[in-house]
N, C-alpha and C. Protein backbone atom coordinates (compact mmCIF):
# COMPACT_ATOMS: atom_id res chain seq x y z
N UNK A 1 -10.32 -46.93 79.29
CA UNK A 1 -9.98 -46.05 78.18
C UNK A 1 -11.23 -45.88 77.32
N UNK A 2 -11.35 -44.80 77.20
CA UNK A 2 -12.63 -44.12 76.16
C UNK A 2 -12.04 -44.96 74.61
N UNK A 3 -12.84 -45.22 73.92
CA UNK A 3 -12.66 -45.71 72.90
C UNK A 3 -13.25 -44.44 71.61
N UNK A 4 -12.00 -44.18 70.81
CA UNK A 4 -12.68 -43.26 69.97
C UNK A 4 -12.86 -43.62 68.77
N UNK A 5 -14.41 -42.82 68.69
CA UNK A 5 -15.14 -43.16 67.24
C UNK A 5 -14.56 -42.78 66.22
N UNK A 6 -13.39 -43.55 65.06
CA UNK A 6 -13.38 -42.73 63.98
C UNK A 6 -14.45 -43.30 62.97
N UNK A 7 -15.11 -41.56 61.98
CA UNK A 7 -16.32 -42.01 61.44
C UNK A 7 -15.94 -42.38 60.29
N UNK A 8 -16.56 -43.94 59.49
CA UNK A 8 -16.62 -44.20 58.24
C UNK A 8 -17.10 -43.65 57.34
N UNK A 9 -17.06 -43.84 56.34
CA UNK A 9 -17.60 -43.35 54.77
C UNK A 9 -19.09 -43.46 55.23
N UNK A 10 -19.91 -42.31 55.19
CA UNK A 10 -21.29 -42.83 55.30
C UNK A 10 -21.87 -42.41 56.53
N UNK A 11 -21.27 -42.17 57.50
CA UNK A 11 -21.13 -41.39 58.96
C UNK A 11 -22.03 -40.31 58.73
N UNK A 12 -21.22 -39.14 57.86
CA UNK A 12 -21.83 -37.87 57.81
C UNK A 12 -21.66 -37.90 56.85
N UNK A 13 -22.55 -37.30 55.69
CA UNK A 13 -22.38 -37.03 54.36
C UNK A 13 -22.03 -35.94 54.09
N UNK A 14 -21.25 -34.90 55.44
CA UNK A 14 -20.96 -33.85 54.73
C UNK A 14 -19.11 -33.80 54.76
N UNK A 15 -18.77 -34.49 55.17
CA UNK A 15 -17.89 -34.97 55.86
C UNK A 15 -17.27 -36.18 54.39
N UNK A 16 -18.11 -36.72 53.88
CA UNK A 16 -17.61 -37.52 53.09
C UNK A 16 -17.55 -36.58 51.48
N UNK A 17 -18.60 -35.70 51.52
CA UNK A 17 -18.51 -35.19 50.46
C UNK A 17 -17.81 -33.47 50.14
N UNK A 18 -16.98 -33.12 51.14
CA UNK A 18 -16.65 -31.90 51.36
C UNK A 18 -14.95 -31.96 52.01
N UNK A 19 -14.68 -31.52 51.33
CA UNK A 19 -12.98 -31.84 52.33
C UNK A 19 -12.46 -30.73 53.11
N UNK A 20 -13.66 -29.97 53.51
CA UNK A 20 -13.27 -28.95 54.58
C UNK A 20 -14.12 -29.35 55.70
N UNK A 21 -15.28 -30.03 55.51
CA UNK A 21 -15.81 -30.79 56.42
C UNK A 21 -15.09 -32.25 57.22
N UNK A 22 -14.64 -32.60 56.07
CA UNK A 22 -13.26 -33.35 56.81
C UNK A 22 -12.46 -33.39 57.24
N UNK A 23 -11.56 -32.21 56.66
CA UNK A 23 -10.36 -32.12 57.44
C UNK A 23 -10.94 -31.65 58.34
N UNK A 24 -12.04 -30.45 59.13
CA UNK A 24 -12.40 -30.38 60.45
C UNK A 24 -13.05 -31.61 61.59
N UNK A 25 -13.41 -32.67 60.71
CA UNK A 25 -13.71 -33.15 61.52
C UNK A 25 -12.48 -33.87 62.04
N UNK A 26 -11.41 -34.40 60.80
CA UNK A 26 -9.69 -34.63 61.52
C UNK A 26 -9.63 -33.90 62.65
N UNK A 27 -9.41 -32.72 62.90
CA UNK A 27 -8.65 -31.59 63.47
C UNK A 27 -9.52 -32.09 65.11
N UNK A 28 -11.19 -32.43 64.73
CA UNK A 28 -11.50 -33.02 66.31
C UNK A 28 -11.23 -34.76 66.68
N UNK A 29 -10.80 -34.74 65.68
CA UNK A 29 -10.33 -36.29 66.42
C UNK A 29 -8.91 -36.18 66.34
N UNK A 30 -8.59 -35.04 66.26
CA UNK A 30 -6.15 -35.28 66.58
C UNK A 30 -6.69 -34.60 67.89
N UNK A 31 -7.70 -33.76 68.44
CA UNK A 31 -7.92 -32.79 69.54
C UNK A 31 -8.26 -34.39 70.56
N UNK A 32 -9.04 -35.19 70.05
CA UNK A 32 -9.72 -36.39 71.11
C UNK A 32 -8.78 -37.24 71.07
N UNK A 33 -7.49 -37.31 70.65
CA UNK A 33 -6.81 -37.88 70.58
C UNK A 33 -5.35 -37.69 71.89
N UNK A 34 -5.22 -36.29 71.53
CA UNK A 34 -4.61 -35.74 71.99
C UNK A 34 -5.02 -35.91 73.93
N UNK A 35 -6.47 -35.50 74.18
CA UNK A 35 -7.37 -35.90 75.20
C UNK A 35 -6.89 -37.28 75.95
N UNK A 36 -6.98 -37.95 75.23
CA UNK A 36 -6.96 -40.00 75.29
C UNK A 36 -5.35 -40.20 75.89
N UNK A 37 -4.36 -39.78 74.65
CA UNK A 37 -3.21 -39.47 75.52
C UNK A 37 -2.84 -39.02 76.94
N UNK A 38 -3.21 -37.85 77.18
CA UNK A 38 -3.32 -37.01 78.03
C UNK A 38 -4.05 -37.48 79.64
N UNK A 39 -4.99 -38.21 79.04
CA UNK A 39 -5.57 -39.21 80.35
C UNK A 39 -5.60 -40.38 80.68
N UNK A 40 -4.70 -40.77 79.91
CA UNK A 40 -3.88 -42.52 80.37
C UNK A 40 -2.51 -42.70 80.60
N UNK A 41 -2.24 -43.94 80.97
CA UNK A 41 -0.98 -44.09 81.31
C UNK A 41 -0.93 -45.57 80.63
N UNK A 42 0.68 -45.97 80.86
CA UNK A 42 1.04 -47.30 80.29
C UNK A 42 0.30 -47.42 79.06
N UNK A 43 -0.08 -48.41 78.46
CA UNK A 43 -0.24 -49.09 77.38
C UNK A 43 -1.12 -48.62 76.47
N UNK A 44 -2.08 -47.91 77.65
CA UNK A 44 -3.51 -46.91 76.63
C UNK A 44 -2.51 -45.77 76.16
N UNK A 45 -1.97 -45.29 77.16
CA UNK A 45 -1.65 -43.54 76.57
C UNK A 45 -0.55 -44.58 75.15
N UNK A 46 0.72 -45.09 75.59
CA UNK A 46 1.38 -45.66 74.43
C UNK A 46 0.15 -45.69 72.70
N UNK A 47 -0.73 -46.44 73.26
CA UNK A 47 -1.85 -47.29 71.98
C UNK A 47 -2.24 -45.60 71.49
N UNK A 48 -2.43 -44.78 72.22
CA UNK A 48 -3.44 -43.62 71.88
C UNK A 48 -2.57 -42.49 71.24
N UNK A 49 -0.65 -42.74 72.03
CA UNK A 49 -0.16 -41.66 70.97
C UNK A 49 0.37 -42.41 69.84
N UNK A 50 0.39 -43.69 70.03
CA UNK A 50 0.48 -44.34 68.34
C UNK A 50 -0.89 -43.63 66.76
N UNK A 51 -1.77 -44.06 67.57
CA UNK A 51 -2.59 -43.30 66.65
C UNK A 51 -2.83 -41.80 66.66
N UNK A 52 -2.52 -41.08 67.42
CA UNK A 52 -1.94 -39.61 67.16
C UNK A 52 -1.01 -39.29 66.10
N UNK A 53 0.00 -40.32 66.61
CA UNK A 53 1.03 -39.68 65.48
C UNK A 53 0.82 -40.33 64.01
N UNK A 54 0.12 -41.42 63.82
CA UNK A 54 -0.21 -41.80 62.52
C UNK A 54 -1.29 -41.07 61.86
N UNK A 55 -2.13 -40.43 62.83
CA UNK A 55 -3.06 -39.93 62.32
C UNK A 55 -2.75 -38.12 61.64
N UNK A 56 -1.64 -37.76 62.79
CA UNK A 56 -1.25 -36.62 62.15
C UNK A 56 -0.37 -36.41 61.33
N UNK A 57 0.45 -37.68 61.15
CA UNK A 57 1.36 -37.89 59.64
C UNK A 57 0.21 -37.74 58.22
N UNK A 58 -0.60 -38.71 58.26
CA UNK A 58 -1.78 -38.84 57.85
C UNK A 58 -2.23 -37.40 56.75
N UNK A 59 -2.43 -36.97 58.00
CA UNK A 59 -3.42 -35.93 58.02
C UNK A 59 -2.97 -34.56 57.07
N UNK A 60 -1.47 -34.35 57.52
CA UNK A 60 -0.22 -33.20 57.30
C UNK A 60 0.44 -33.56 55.70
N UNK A 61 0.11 -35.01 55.72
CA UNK A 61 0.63 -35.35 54.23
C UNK A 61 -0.35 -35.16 53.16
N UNK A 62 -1.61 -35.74 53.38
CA UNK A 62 -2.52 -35.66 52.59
C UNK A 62 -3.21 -33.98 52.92
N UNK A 63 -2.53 -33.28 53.41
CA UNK A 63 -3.04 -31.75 53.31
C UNK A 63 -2.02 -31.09 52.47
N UNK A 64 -0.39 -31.75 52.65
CA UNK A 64 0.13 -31.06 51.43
C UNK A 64 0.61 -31.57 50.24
N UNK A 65 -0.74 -32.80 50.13
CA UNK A 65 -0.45 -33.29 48.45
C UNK A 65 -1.44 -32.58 47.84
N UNK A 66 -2.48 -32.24 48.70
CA UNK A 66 -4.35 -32.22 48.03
C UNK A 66 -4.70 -30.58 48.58
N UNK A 67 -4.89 -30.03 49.85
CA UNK A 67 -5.23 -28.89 50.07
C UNK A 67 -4.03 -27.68 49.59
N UNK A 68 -3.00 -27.62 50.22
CA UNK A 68 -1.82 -26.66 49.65
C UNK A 68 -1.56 -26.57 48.49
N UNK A 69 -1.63 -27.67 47.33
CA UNK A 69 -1.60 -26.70 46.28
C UNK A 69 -2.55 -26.52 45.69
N UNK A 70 -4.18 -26.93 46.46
CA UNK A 70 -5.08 -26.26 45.36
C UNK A 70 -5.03 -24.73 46.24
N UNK A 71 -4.86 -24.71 47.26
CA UNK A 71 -5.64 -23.29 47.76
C UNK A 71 -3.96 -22.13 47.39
N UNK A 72 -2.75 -22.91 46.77
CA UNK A 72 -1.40 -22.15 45.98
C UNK A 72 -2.25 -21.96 44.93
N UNK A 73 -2.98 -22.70 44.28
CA UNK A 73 -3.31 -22.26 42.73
C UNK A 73 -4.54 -21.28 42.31
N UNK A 74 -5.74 -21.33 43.65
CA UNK A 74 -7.05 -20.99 43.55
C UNK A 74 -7.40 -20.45 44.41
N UNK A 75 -6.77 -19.88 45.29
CA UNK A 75 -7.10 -18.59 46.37
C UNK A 75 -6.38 -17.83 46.03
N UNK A 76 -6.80 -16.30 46.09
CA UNK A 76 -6.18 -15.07 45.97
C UNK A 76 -5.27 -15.04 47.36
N UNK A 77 -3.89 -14.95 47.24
CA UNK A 77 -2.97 -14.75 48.22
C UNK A 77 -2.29 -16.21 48.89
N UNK A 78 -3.27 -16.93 47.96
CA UNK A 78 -2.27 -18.36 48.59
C UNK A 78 -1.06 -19.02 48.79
N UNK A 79 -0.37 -18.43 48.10
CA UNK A 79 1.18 -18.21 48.34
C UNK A 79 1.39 -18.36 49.69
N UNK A 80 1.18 -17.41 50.04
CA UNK A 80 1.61 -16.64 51.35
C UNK A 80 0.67 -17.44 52.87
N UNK A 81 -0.79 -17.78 52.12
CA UNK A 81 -1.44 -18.33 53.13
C UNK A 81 -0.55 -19.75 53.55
N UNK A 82 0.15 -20.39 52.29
CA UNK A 82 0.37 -21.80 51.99
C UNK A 82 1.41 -22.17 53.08
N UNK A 83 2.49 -20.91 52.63
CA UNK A 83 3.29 -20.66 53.27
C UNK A 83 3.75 -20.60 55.06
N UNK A 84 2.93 -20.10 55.46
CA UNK A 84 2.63 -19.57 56.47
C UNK A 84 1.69 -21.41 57.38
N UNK A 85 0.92 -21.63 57.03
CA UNK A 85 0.72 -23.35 57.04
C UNK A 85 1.91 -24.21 57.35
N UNK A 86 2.60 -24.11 56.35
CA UNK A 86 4.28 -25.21 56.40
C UNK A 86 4.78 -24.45 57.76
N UNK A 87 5.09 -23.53 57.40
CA UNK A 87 6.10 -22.99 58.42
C UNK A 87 5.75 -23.27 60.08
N UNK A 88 4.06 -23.52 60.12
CA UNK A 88 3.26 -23.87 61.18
C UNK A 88 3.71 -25.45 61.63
N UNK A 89 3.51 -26.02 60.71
CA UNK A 89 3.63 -27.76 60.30
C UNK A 89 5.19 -28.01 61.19
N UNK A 90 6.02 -27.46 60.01
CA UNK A 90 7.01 -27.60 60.38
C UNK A 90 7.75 -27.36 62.57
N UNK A 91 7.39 -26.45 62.84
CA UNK A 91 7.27 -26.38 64.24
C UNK A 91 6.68 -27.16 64.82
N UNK A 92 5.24 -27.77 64.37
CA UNK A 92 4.63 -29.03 64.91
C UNK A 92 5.69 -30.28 65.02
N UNK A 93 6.44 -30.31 63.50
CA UNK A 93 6.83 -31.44 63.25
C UNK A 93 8.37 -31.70 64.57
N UNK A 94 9.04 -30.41 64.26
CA UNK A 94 9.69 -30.31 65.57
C UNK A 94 9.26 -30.74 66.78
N UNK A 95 8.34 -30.27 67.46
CA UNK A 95 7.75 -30.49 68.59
C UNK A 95 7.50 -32.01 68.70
N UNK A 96 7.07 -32.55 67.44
CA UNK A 96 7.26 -33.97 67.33
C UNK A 96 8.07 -34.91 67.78
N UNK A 97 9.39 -34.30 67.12
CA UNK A 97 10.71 -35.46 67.02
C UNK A 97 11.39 -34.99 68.05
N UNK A 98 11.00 -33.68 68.90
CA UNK A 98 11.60 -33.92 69.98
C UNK A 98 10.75 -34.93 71.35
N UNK A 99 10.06 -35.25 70.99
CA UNK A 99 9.18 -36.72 71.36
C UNK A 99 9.83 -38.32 71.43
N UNK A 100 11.03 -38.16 70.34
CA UNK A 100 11.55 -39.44 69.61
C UNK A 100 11.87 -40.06 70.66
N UNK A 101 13.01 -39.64 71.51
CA UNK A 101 13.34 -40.32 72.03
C UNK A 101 13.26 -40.64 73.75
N UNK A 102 11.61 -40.34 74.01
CA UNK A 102 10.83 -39.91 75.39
C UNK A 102 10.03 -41.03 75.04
N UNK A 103 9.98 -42.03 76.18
CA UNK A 103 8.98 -43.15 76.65
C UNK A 103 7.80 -41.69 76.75
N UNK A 104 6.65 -42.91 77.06
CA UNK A 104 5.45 -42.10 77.15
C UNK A 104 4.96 -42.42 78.51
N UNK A 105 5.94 -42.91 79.07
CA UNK A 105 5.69 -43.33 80.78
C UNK A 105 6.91 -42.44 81.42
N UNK A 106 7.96 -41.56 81.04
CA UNK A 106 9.01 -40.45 81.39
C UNK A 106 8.06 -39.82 82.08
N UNK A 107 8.21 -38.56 82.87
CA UNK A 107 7.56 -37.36 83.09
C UNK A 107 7.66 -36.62 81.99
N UNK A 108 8.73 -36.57 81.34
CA UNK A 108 8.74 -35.26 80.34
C UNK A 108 8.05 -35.57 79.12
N UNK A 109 7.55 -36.39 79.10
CA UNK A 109 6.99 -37.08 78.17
C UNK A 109 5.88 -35.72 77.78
N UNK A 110 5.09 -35.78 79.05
CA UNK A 110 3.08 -34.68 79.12
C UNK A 110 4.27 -33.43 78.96
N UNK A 111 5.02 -32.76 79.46
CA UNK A 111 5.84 -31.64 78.81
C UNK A 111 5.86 -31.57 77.55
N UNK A 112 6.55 -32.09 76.67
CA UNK A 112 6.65 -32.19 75.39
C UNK A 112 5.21 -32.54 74.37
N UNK A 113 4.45 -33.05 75.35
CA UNK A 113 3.00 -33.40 75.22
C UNK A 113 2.71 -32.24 74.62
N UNK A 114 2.75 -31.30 75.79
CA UNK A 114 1.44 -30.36 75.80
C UNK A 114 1.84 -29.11 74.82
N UNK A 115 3.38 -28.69 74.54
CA UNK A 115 4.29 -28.10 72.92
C UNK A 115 3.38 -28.78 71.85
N UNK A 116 3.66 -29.89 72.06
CA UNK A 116 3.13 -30.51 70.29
C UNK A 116 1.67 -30.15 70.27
N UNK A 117 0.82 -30.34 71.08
CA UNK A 117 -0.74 -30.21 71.61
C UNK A 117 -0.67 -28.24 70.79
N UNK A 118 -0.06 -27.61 71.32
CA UNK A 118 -0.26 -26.27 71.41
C UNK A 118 -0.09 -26.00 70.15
N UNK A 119 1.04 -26.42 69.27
CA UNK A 119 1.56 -26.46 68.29
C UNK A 119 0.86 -26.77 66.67
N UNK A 120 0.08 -28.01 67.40
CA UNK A 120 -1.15 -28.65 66.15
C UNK A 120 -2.25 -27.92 66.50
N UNK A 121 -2.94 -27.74 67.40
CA UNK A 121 -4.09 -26.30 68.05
C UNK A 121 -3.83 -25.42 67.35
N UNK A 122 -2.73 -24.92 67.43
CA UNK A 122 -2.40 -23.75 66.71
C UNK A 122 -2.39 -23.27 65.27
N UNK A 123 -2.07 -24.24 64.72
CA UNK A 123 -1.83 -24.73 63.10
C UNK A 123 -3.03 -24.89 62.41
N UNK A 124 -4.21 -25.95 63.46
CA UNK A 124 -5.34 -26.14 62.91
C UNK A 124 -6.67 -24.61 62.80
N UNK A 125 -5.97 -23.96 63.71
CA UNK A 125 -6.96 -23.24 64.45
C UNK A 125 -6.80 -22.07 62.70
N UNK A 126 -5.39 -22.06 62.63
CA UNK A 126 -5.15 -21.08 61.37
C UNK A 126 -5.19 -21.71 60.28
N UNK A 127 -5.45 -22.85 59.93
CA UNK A 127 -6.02 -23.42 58.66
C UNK A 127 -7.70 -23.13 58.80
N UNK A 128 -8.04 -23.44 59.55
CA UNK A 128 -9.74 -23.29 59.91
C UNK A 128 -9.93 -21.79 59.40
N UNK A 129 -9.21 -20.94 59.79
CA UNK A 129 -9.18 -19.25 59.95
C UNK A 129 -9.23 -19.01 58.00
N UNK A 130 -7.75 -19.35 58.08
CA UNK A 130 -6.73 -18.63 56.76
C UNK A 130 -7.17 -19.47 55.49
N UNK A 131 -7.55 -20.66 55.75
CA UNK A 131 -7.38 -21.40 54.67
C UNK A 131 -8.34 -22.37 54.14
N UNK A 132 -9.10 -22.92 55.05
CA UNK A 132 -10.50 -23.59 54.79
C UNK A 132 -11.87 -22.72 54.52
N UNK A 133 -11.89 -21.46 54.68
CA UNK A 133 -12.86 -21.03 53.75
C UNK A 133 -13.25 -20.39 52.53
N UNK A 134 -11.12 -19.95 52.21
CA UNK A 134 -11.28 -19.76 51.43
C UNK A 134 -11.20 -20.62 50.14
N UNK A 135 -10.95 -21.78 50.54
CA UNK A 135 -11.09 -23.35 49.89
C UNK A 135 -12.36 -23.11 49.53
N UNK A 136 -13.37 -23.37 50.38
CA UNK A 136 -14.84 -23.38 50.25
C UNK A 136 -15.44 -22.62 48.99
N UNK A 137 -14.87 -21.36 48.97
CA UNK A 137 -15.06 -20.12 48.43
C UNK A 137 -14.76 -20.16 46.76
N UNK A 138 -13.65 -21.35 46.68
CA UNK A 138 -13.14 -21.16 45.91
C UNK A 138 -13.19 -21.98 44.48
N UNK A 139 -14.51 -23.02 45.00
CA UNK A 139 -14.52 -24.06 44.06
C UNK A 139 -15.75 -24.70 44.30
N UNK A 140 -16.14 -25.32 43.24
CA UNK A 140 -17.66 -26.38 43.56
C UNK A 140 -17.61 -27.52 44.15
N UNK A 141 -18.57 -28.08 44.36
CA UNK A 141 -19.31 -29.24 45.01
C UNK A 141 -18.71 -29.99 44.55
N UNK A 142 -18.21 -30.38 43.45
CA UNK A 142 -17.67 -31.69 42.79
C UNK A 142 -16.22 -32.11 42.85
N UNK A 143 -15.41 -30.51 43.13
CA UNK A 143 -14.21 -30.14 43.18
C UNK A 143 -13.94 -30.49 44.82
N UNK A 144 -14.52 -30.05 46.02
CA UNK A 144 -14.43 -30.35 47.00
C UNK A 144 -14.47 -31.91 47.41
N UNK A 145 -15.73 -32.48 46.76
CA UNK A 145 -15.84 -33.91 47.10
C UNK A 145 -14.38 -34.93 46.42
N UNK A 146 -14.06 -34.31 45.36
CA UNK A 146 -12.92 -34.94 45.12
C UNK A 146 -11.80 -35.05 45.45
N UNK A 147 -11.79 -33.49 46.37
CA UNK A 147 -10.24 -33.69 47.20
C UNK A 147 -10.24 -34.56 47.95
N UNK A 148 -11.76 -34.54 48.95
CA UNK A 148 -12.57 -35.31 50.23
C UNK A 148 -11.73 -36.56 49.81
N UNK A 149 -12.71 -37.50 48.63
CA UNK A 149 -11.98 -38.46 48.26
C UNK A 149 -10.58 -38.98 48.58
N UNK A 150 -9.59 -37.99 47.99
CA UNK A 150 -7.93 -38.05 48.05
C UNK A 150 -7.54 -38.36 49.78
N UNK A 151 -8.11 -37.40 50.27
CA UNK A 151 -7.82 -37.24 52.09
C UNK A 151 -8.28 -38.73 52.33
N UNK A 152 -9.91 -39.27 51.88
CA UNK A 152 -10.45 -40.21 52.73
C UNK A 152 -9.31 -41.50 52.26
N UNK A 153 -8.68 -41.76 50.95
CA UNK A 153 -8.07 -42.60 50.43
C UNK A 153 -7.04 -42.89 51.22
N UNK A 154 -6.55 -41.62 51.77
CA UNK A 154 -5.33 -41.57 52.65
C UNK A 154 -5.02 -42.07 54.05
N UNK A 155 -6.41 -41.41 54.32
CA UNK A 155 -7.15 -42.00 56.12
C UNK A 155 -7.24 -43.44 56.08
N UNK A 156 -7.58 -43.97 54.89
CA UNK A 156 -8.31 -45.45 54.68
C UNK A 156 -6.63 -45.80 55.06
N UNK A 157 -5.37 -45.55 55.13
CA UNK A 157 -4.14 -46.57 54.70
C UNK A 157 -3.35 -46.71 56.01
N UNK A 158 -4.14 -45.68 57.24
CA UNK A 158 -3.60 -45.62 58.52
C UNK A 158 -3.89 -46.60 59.35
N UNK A 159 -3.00 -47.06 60.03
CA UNK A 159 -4.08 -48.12 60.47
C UNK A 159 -4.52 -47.73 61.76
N UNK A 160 -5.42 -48.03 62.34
CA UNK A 160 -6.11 -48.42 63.28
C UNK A 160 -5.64 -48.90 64.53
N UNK A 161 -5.19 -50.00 64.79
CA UNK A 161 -3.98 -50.88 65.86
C UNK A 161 -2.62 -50.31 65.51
N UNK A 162 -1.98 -50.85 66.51
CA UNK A 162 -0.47 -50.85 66.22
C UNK A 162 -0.13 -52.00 65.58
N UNK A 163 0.87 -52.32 64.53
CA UNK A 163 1.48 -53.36 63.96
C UNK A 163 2.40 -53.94 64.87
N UNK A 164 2.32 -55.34 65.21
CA UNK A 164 3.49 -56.25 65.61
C UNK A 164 4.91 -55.69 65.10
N UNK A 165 5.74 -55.48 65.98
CA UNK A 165 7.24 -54.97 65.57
C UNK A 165 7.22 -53.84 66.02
N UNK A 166 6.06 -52.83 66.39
CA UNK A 166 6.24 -51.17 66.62
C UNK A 166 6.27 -51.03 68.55
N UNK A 167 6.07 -52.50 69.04
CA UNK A 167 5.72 -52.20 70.27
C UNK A 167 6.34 -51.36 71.06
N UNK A 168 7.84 -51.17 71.12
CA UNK A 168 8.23 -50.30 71.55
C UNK A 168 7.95 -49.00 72.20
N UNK A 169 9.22 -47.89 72.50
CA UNK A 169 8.34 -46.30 72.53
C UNK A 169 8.44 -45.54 71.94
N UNK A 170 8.28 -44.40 71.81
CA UNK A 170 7.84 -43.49 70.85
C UNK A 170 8.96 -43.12 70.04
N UNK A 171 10.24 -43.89 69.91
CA UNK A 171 11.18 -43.77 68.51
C UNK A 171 10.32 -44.72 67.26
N UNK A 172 10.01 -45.61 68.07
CA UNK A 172 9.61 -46.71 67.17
C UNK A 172 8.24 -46.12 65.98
N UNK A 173 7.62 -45.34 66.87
CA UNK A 173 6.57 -44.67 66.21
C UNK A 173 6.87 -43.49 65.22
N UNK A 174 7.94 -43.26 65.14
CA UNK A 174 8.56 -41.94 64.81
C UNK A 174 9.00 -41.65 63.40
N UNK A 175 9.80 -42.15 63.12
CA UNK A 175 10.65 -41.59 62.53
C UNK A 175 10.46 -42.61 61.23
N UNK A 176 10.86 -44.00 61.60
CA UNK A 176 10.55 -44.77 60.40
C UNK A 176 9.67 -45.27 60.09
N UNK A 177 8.57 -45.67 60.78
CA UNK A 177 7.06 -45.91 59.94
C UNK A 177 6.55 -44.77 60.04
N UNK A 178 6.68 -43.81 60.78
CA UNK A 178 5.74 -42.81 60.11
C UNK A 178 6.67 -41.84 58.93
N UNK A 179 7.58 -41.91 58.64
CA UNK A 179 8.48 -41.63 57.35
C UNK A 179 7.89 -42.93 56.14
N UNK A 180 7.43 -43.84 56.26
CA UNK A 180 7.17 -44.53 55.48
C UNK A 180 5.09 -44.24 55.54
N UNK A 181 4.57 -44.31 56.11
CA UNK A 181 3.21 -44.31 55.91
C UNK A 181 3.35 -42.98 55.57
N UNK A 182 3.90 -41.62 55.26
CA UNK A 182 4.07 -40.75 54.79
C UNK A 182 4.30 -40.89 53.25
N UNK A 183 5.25 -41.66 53.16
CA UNK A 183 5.16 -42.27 51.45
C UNK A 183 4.51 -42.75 50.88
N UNK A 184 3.77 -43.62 51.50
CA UNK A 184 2.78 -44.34 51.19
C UNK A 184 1.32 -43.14 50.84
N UNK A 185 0.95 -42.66 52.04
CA UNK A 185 -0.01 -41.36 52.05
C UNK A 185 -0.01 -40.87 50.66
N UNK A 186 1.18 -40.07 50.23
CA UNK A 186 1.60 -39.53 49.03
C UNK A 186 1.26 -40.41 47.90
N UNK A 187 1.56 -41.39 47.97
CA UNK A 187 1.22 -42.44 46.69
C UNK A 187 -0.31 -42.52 46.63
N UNK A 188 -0.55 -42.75 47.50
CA UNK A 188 -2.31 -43.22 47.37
C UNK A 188 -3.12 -42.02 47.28
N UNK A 189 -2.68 -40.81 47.81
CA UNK A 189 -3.66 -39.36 47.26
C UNK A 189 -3.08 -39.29 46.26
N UNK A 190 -1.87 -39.34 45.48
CA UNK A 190 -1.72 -39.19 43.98
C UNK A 190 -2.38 -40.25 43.13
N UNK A 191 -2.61 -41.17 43.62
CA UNK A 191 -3.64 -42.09 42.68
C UNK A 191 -4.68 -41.54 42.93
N UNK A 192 -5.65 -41.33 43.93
CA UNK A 192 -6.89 -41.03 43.83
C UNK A 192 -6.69 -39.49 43.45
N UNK A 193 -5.69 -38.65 43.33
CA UNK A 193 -6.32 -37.34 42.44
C UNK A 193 -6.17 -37.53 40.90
N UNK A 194 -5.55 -38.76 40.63
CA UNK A 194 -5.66 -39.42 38.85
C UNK A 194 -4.08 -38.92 38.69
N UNK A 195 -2.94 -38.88 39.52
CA UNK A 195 -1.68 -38.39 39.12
C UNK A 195 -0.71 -39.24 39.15
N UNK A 196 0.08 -39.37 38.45
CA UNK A 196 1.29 -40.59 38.48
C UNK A 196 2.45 -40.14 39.78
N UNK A 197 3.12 -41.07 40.36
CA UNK A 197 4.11 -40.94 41.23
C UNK A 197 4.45 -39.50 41.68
């Protein structure tokens, strides 16, 4: 199993100081992720869609505590861009939970695989398009690095391994820790954007 690099604070400085540089560089590690899945079996593919799906809980939460409503408040038409995002998400998230209750050693497992795959491709491809430049566009250097911040605060709370107790299959990954590291996500980008609960 390929072992993938996720980059620390300090990696790329554009990446640490830009949160459109980050969330793209997310978007290629849910893509190398997705990869890793896709070319293992037993225990790697299990280990590799554990961190898929934490990473895209992750990722989807801390985009709509920190990116969706600045680019609702500070892009011309963001409403509608914002909008149009969720409604994306949301089909991902489907494509998800119909995952719940599929070992990752089933056949239908890479079926349902390759929906969710198409689904987050898809989503990212139109945030990249619709919505990350006009982020860029829309605010300074200091304003960007601070969302960066919020996202990286968020990334920092995912873990890495799987926790003892999750060994299971992909219900275990599902629904209730990643419903809870979702809460958690939320709490910790509302502290680091300076906001109470």
């Amino acid at each position: 199993m390929t072992e993938l690099h996720t980059p620390q604070a300090g990696d790329d400085g554009a990446a640490d100081d830009d949160v459109v540089a980050l969330l793209m560089r997310q978007h290629g590690d849910i893509r190398n992720l997705f990869d890793e899945v896709e070319h293992n079996s037993g225990d790697e593919r299990r280990n590799a869609f554990r961190h898929l799906v934490r990473l895209l809980a992750v990722h989807e939460t801390a985009e709509e505590e920190v990116v969706h409503p600045f680019a609702r408040r500070s892009v011309v038409g963001g409403e509608q861009i914002v909008d149009d995002r969720l409604a994306e998400e949301r089909m991902a998230k489907e494509a998800l939970s119909a995952l719940d209750d599929v070992d990752t050693d089933d056949p239908k497992f890479m079926l349902q695989l390759m929906k969710l795959r198409q689904e987050v491709q898809e989503h990212a491809r139109a945030e990249e398009r619709y919505e990350f430049p006009h982020i860029r566009r829309s605010t300074d250097a200091a304003n960007l690095a601070a969302m960066a911040k919020a996202i990286k605060a968020a990334e920092a709370i995912a873990p890495t391994r799987p926790h003892p107790g999750v060994e299971g299959g992909a219900a275990n990954v599902t629904l209730g820790p990643v419903a809870a590291l979702m809460d958690r996500t939320k709490d910790t980008v509302r502290k680091a954007m300076g906001k109470d609960g």
